[in-house]
Protein backbone atom coordinates (compact mmCIF):
# COMPACT_ATOMS: atom_id res chain seq x y z
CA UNK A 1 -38.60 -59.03 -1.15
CA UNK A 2 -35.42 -59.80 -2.19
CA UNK A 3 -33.37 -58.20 -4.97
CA UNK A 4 -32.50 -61.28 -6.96
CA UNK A 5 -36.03 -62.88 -6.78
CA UNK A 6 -37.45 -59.15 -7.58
CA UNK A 7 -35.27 -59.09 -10.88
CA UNK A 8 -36.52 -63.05 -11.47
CA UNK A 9 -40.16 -61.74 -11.40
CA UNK A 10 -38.69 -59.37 -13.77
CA UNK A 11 -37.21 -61.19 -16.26
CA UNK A 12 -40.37 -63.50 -16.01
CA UNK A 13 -42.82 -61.10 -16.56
CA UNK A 14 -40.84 -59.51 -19.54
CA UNK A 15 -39.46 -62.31 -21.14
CA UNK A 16 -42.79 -64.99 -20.22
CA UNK A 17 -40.61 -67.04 -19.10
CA UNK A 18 -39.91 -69.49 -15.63
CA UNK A 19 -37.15 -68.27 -13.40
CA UNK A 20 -37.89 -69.83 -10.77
CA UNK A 21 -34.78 -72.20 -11.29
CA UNK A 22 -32.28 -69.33 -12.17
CA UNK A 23 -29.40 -69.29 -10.00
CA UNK A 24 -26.08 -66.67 -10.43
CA UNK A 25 -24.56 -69.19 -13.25
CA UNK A 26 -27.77 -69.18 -15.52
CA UNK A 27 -26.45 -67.75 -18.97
CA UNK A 28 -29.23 -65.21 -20.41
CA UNK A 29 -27.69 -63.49 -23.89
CA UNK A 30 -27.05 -65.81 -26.20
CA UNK A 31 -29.22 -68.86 -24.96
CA UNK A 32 -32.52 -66.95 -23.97
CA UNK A 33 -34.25 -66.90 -27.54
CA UNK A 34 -36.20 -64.44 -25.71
CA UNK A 35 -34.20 -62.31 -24.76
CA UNK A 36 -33.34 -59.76 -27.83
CA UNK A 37 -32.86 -56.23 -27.99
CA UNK A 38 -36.60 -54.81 -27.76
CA UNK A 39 -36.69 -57.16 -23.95
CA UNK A 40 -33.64 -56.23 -23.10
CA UNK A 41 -34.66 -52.56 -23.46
CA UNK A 42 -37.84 -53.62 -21.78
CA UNK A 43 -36.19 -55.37 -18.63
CA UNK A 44 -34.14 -52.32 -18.53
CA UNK A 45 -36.70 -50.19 -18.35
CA UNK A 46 -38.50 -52.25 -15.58
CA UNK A 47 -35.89 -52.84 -13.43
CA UNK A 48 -35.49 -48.68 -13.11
CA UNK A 49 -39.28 -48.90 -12.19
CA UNK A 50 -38.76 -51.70 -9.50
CA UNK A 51 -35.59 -50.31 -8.34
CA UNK A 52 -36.29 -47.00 -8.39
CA UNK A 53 -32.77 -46.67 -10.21
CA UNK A 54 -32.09 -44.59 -13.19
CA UNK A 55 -29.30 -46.99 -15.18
CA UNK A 56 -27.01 -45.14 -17.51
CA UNK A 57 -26.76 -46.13 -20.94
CA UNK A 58 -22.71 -45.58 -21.06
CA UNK A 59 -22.20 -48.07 -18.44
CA UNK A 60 -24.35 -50.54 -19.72
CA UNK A 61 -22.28 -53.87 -21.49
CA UNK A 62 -22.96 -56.82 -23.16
CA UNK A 63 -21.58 -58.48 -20.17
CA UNK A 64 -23.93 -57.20 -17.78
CA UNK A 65 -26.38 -59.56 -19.51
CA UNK A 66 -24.42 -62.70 -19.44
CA UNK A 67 -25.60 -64.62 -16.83
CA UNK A 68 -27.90 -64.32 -14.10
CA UNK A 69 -25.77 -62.87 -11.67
CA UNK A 70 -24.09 -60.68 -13.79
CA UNK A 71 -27.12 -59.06 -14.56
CA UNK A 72 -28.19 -59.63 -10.46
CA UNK A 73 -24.58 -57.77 -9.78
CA UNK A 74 -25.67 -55.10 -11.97
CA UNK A 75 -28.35 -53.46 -10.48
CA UNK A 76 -27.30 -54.46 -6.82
CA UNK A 77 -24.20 -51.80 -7.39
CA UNK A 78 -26.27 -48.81 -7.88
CA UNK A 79 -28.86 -49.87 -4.61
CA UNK A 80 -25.62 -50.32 -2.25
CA UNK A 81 -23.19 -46.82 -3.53
């Protein structure tokens, strides 16, 4: 399966929400009511599991969360180093 529709399963299991429309442009912080601290935490932690990645807390930014692709771009970093 592919990365970006493995983080969409993600985000839509966490957050009980439908992804199936997100593209790379789809904002998340700031117009996701959902998605607050505790989920973000939560996604984080899931997308380790899923990815088999451990994600380190220093380089982790606000920005990473901004859209869909940011967050996409993210995690596809550590799977391609």
């Amino acid at each position: 399966m592919e990365y970006n529709q493995q983080l969409k399963d993600v985000l839509s299991e966490i957050l009980n929400i439908d992804t199936s429309n997100f593209m790379h442009s789809t904002k998340l912080l700031g117009e996701l009511s959902e998605l607050d601290s505790m989920s973000i935490v939560l996604v984080l932690i899931e997308i380790e599991k899923r990815f088999s990645l451990e994600i380190d807390i220093a380089d982790l930014e606000a920005k990473h969360f901004e859209t869909f692709g940011n967050l996409a771009s993210f995690i596809k970093n550590p799977l391609t180093v």
